[in-house]
C-alpha atoms as a PDB file:
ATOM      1  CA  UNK A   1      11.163  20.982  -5.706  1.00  0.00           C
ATOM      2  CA  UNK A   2       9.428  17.931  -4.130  1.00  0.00           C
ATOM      3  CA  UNK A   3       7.959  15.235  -6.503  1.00  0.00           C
ATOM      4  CA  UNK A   4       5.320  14.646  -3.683  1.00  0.00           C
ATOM      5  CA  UNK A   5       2.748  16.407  -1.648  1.00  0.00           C
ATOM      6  CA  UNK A   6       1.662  15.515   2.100  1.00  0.00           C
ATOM      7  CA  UNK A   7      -1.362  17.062   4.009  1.00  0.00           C
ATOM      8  CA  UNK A   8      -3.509  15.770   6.612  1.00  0.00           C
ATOM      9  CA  UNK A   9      -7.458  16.113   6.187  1.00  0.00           C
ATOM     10  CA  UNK A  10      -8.432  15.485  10.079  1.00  0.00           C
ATOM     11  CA  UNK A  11      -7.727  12.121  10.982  1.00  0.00           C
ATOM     12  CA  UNK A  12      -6.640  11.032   7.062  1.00  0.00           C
ATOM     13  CA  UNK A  13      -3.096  11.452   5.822  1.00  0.00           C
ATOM     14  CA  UNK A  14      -2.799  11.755   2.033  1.00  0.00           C
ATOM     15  CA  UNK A  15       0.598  11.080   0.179  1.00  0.00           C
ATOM     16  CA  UNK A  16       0.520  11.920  -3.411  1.00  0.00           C
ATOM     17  CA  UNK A  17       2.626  11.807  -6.550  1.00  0.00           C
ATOM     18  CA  UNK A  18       2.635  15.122  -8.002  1.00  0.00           C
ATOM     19  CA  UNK A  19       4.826  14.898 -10.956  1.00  0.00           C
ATOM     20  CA  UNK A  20       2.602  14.114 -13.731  1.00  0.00           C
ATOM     21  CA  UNK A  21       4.837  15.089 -16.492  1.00  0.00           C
ATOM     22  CA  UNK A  22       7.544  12.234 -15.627  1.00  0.00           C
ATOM     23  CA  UNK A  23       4.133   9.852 -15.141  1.00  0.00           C
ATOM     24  CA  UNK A  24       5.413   9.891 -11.213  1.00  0.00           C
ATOM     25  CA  UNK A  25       8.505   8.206 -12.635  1.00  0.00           C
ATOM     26  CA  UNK A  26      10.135   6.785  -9.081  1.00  0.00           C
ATOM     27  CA  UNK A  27      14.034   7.577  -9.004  1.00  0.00           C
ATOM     28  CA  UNK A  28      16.416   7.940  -5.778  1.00  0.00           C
ATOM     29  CA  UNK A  29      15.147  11.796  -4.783  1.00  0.00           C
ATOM     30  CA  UNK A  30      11.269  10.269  -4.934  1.00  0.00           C
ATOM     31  CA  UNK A  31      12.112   7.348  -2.954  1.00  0.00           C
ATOM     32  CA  UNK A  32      13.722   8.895  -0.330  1.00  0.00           C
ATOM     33  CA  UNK A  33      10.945  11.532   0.048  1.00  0.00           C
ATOM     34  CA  UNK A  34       8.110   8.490  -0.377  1.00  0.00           C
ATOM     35  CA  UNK A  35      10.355   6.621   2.821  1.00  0.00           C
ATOM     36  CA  UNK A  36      10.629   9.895   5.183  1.00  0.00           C
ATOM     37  CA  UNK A  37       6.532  10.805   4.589  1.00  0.00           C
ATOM     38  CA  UNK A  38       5.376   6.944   5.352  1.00  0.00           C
ATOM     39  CA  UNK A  39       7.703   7.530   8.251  1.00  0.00           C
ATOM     40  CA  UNK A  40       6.285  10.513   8.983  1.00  0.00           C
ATOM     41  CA  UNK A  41       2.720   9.009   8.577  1.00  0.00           C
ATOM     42  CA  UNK A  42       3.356   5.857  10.660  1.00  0.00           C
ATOM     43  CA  UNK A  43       4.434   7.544  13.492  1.00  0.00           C
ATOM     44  CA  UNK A  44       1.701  10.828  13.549  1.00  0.00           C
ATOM     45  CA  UNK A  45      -0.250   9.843  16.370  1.00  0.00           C
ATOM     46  CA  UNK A  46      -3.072  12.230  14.776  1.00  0.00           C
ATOM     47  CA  UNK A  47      -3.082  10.415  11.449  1.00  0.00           C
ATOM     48  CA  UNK A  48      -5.574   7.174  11.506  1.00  0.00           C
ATOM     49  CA  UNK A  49      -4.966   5.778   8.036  1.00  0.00           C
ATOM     50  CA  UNK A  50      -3.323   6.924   4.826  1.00  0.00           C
ATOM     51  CA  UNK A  51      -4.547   7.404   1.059  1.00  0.00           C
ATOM     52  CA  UNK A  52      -1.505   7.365  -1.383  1.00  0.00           C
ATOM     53  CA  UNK A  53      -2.299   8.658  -4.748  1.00  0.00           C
ATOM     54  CA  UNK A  54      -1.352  10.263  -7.634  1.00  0.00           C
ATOM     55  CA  UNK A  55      -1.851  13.098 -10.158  1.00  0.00           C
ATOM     56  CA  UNK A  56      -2.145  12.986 -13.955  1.00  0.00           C
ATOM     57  CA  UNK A  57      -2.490  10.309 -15.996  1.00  0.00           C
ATOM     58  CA  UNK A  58      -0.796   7.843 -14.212  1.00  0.00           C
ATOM     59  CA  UNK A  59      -0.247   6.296 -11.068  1.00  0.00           C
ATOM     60  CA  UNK A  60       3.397   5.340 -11.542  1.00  0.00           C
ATOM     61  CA  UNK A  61       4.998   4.797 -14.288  1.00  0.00           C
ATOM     62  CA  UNK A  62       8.070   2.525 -12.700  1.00  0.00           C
ATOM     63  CA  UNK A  63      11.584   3.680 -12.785  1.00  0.00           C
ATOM     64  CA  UNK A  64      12.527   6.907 -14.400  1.00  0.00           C
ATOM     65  CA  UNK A  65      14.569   6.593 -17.493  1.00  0.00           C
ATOM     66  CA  UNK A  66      16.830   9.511 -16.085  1.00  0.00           C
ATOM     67  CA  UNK A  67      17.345   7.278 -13.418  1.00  0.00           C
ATOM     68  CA  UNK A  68      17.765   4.373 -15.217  1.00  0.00           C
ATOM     69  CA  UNK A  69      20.604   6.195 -17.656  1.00  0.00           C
ATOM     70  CA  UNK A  70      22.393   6.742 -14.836  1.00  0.00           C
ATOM     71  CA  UNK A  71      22.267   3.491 -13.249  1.00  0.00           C
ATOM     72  CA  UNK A  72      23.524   1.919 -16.423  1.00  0.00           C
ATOM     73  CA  UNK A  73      26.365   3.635 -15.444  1.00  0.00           C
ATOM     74  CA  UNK A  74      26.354   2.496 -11.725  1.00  0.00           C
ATOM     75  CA  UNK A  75      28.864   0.251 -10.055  1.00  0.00           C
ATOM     76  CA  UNK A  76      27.323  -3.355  -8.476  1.00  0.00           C
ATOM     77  CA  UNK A  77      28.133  -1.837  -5.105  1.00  0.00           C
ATOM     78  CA  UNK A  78      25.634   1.814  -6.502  1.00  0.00           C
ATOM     79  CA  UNK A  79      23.084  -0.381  -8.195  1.00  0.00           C
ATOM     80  CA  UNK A  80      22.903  -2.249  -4.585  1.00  0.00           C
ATOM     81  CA  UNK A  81      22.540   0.928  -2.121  1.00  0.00           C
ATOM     82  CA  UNK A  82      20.012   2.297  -5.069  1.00  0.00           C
ATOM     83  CA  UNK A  83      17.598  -1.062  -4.393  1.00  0.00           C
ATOM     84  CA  UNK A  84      18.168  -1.100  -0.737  1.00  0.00           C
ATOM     85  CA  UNK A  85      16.724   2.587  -0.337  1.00  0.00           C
ATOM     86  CA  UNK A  86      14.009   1.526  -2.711  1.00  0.00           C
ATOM     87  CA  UNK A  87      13.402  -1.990  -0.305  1.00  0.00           C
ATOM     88  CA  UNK A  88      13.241   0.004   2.397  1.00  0.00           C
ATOM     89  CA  UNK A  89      10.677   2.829   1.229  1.00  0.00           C
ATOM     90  CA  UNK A  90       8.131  -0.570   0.580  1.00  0.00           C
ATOM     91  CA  UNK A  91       9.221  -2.083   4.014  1.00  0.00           C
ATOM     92  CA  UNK A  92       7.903   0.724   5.449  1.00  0.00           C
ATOM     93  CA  UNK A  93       4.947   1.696   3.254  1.00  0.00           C
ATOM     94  CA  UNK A  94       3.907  -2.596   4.143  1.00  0.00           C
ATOM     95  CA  UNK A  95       4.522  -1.872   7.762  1.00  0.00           C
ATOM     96  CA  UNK A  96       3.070   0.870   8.194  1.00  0.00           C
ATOM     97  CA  UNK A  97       0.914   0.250  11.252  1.00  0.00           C
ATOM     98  CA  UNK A  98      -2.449   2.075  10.344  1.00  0.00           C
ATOM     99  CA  UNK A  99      -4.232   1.536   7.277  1.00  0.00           C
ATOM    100  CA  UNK A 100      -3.422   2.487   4.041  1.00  0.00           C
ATOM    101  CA  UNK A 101      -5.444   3.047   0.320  1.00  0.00           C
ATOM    102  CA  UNK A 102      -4.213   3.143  -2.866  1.00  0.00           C
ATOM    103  CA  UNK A 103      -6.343   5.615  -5.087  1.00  0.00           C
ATOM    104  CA  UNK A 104      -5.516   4.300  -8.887  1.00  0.00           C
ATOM    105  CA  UNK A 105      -6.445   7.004 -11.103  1.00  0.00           C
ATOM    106  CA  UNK A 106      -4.142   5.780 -14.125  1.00  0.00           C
ATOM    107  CA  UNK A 107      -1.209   2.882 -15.443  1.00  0.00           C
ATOM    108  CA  UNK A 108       1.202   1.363 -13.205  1.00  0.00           C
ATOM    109  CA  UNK A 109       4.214  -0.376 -14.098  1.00  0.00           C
ATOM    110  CA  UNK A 110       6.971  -1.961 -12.433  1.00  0.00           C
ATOM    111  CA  UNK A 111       7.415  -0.267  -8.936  1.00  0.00           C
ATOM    112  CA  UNK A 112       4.068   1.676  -9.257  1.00  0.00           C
ATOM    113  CA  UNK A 113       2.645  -1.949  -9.509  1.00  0.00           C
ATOM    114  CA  UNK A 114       4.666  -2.811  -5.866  1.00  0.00           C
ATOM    115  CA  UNK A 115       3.500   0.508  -4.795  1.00  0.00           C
ATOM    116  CA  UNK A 116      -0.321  -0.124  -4.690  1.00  0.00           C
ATOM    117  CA  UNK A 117       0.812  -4.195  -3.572  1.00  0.00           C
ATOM    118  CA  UNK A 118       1.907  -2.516  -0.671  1.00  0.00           C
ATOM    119  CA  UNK A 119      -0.716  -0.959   0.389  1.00  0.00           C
ATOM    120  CA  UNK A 120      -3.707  -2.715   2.432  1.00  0.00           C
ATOM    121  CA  UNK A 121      -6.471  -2.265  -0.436  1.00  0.00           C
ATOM    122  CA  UNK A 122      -6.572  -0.139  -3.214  1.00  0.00           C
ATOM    123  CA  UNK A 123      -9.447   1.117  -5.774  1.00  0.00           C
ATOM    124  CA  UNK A 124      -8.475   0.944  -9.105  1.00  0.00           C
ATOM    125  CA  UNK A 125     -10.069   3.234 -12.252  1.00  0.00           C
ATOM    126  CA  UNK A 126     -11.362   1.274 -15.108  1.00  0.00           C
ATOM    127  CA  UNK A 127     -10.267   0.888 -17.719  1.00  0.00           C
ATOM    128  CA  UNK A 128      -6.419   0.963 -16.446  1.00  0.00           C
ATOM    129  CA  UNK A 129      -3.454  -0.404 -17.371  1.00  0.00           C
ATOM    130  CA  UNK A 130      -0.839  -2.279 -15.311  1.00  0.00           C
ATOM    131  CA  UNK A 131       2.483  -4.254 -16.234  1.00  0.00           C
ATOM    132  CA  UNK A 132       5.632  -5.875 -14.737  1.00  0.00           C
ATOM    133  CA  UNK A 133       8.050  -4.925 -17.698  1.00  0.00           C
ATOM    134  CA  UNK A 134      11.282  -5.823 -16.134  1.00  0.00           C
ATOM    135  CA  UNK A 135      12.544  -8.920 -17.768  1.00  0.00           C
ATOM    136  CA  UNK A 136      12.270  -6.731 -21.103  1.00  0.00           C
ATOM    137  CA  UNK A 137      15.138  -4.578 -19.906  1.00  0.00           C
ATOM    138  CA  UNK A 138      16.989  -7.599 -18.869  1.00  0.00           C
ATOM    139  CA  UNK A 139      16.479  -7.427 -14.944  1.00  0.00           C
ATOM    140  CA  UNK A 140      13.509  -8.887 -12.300  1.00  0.00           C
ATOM    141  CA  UNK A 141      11.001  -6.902 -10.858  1.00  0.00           C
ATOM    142  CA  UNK A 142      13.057  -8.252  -7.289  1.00  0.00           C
ATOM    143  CA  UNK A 143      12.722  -5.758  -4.805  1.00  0.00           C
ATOM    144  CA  UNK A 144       8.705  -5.484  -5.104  1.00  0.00           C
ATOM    145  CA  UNK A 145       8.591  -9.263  -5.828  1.00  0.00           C
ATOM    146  CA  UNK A 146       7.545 -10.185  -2.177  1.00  0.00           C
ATOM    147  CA  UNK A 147       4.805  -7.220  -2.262  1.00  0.00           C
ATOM    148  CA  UNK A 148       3.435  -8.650  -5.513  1.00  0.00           C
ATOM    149  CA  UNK A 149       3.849 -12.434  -5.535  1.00  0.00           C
ATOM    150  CA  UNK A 150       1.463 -12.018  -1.994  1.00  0.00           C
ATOM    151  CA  UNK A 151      -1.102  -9.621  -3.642  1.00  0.00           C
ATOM    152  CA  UNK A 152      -1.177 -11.659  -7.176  1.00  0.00           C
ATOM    153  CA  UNK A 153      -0.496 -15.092  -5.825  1.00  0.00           C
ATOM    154  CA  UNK A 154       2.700 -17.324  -7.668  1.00  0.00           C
ATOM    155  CA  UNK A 155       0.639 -18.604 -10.638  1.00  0.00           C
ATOM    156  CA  UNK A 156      -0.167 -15.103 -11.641  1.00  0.00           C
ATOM    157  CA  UNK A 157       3.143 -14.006 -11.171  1.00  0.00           C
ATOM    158  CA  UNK A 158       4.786 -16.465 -13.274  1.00  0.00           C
ATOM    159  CA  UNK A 159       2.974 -15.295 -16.356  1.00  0.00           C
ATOM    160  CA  UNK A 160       3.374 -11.657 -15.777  1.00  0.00           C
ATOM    161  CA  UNK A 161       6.964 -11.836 -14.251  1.00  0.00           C
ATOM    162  CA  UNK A 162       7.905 -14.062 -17.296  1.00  0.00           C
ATOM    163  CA  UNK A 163       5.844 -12.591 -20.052  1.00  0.00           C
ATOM    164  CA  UNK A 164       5.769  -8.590 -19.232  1.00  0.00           C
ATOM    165  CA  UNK A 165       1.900  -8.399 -20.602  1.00  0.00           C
ATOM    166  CA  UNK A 166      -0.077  -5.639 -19.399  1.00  0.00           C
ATOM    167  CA  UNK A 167      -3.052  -6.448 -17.992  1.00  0.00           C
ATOM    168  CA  UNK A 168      -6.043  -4.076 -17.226  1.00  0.00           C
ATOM    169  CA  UNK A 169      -8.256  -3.209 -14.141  1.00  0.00           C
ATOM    170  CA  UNK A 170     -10.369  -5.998 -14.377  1.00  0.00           C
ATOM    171  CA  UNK A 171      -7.484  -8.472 -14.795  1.00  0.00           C
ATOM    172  CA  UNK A 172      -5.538  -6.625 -11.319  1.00  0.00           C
ATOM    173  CA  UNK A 173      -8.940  -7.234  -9.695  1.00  0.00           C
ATOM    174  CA  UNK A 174      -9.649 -10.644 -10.544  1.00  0.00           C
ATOM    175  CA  UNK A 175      -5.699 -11.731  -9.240  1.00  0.00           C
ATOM    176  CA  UNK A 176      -6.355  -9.583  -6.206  1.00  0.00           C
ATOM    177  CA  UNK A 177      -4.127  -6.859  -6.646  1.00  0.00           C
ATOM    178  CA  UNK A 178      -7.023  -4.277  -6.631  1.00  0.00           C
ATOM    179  CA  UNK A 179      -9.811  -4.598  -4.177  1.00  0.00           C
ATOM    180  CA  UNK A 180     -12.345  -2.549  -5.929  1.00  0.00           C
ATOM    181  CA  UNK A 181     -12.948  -0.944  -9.242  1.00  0.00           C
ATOM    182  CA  UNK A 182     -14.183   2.377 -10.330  1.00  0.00           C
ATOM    183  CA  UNK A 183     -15.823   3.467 -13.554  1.00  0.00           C
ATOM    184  CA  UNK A 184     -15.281   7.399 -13.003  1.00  0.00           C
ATOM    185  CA  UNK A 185     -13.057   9.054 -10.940  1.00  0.00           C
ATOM    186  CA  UNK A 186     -16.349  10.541  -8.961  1.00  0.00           C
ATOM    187  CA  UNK A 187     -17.046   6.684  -8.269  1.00  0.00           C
ATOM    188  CA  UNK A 188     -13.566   6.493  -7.256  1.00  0.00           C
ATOM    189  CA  UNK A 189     -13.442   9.293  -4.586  1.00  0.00           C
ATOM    190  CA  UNK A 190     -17.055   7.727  -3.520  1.00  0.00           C
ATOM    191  CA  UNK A 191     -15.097   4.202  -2.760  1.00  0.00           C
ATOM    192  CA  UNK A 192     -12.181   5.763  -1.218  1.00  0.00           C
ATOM    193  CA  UNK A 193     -14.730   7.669   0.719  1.00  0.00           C
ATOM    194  CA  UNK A 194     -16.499   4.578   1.787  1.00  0.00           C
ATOM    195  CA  UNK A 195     -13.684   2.848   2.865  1.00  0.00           C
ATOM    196  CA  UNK A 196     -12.181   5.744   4.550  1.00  0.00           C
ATOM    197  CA  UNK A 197     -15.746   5.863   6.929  1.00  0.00           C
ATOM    198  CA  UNK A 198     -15.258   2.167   7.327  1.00  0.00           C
ATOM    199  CA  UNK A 199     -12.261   2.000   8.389  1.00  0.00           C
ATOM    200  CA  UNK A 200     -12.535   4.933  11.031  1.00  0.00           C
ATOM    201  CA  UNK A 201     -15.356   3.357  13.109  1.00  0.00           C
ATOM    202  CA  UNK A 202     -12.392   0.846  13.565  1.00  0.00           C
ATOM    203  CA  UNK A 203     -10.106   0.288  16.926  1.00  0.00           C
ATOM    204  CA  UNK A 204      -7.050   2.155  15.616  1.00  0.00           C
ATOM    205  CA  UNK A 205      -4.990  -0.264  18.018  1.00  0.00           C
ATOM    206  CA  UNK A 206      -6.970  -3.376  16.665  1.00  0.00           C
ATOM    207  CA  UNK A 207      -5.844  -2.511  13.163  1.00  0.00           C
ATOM    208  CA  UNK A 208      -2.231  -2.329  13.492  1.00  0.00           C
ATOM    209  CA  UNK A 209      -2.380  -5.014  15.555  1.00  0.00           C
ATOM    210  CA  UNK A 210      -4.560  -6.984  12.657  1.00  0.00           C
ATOM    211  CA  UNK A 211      -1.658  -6.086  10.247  1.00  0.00           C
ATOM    212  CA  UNK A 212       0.324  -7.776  12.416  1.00  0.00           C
ATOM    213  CA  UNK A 213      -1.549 -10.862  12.905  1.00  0.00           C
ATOM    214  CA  UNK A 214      -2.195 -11.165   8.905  1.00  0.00           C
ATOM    215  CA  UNK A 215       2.033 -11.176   8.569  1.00  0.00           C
ATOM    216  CA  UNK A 216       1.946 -13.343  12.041  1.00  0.00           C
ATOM    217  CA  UNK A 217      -0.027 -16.648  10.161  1.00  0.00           C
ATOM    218  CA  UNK A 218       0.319 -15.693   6.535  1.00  0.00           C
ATOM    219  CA  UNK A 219       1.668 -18.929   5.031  1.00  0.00           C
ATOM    220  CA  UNK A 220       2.383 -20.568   8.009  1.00  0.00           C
ATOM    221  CA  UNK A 221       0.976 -24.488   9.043  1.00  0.00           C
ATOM    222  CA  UNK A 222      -1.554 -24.204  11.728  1.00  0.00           C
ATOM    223  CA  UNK A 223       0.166 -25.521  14.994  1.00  0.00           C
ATOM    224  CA  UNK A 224       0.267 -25.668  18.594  1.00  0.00           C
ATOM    225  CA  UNK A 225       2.364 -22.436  18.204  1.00  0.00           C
ATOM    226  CA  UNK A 226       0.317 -20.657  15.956  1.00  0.00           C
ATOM    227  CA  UNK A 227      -2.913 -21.457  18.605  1.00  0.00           C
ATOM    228  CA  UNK A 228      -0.800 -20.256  21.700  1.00  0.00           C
ATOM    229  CA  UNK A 229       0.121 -17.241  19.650  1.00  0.00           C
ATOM    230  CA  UNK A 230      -3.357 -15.697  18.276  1.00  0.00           C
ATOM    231  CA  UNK A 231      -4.851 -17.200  22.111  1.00  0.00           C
ATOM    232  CA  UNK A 232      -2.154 -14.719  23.734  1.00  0.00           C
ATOM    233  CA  UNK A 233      -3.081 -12.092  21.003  1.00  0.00           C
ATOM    234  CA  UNK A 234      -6.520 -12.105  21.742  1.00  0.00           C
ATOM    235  CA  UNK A 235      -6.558 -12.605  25.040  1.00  0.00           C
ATOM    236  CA  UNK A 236      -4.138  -9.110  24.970  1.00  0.00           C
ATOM    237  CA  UNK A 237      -6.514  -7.224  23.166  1.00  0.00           C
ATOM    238  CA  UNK A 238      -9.461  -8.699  25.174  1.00  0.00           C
ATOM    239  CA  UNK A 239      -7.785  -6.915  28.287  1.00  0.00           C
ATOM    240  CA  UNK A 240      -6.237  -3.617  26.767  1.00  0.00           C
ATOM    241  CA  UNK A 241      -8.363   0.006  27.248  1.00  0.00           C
ATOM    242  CA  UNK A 242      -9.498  -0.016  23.509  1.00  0.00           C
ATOM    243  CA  UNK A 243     -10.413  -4.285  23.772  1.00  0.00           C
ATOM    244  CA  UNK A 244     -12.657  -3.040  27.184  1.00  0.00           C
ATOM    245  CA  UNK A 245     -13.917   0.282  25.548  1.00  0.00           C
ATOM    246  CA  UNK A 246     -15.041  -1.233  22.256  1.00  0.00           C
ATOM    247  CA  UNK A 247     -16.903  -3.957  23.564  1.00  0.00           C
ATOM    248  CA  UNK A 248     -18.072  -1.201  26.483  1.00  0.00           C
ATOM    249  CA  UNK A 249     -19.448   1.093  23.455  1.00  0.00           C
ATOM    250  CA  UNK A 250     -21.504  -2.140  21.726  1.00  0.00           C
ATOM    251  CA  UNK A 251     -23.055  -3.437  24.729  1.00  0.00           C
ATOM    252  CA  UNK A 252     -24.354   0.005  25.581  1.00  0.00           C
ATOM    253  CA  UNK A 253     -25.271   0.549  22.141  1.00  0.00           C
ATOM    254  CA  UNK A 254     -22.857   3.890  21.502  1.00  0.00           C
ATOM    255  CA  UNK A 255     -20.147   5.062  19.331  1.00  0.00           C
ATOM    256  CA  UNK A 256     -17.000   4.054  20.309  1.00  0.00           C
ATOM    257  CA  UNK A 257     -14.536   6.702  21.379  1.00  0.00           C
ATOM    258  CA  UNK A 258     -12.247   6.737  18.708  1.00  0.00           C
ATOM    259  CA  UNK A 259     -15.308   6.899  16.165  1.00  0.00           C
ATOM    260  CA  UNK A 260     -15.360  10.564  14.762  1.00  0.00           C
ATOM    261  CA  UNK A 261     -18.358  12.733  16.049  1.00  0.00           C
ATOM    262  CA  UNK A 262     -19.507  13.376  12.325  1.00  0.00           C
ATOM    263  CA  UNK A 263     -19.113   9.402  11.250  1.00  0.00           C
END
């Protein structure tokens, strides 16, 4: 039986962790289910953004000790296939090239912390507990590190890559890894809800292509490059049918096309 459920409410594809009793533990079987439905997601033409969540108690609990028993057991070249499937199921969650919004209903650790890093905002339930335990099992929290070093910034990650505190709601929104916060899990459907409307009065072509353009100059020194690159970027978008039909829809003072009829 799966260890996650997909459905599609109109335009809004929702992924979510439905093993509560293993704290939606991630091990090989979830990972590879988590990779084909962000697949599935990216490339659903009907699907405008996606809401990953979770049932239970907790978000994600990291690796499942199940798992983990049997990796202790693994050979170098078996420990290294297991972290490129699990590399790959964030590469494509990050990629993804419509929205996405983690709803954090309970405590993430370890990959459940590169999980909701992955995702393009995320509303997080107060109060909530988060950690990056790794180092206290002797290992690195390395395949979500580039996730959650540009979510948490370096100085943050120092401490909490080093130290394996948890840290609550407040803390994940203060370093950034959490865009809002929610004191009931009404408030938090109401946010998610929010955002959700927000985002769907959006070009859906704009957005991927903003995605794009965030990974494009992230980090990068400003430079006659960069300034050809978002000129020619803009200057794309500018001429494309959506560029024409969004600026079309403000001068006349109308909804936009792509905006549903009941936003």
């Amino acid at each position: 039986m799966g260890k996650i459920a997909i459905e599609r409410q109109g335009p809004v594809g929702l992924v979510t962790l439905t093993n509560p009793e293993r704290h939606n533990a991630l091990d090989d079987g979830v990972i590879e289910e988590l990779t084909d439905a962000f697949r599935a997601m990216g490339s659903d033409a009907g699907v405008r953004l996606v809401v990953l969540s979770a049932t239970g108690k907790s978000f994600c609990s990291g690796a499942d000790i199940a798992w983990m028993k049997r990796m202790a057991g693994y050979t170098k070249e078996e420990n290294l296939r297991d972290a490129e499937a699990l590399g790959e199921m964030l590469r494509t969650l990050d990629s993804l090239p419509k929205p996405v919004i983690a709803r954090v209903q309970g405590a993430a650790f370890g990959g459940g912390v590169g999980l909701i890093a992955c995702c393009d905002m995320a509303v997080g339930l107060l109060p909530t507990t988060y950690a990056l335990t790794e180092v206290k099992f002797g290992i690195v929290p390395a395949t979500i590190s580039p996730y959650v070093v540009a979510a948490i910034g370096a100085r943050a990650a120092r401490r909490y890559f080093l130290s394996a505190e948890k840290f609550d709601s407040a803390d994940a929104f203060r370093m950034g890894l959490l865009s809002d916060l929610a004191a009931s899990e009404d408030e938090l459907d109401e946010k998610i809800g929010l955002l959700v409307d927000a985002l769907l009065e959006c070009g859906p072509l704009a957005q991927g292509e903003a995605k794009d353009l965030i990974r494009a100059v992230s980090s990068r020194q400003v430079d006659a490059a960069m300034i050809a690159d978002t000129a020619q970027r803009i200057a794309r978008l500018r001429a494309s049918e959506e560029g024409r039909e969004g600026l079309g829809a403000f001068l006349e003072k109308r909804k936009a096309r792509w905006v549903p009829e009941e936003s």
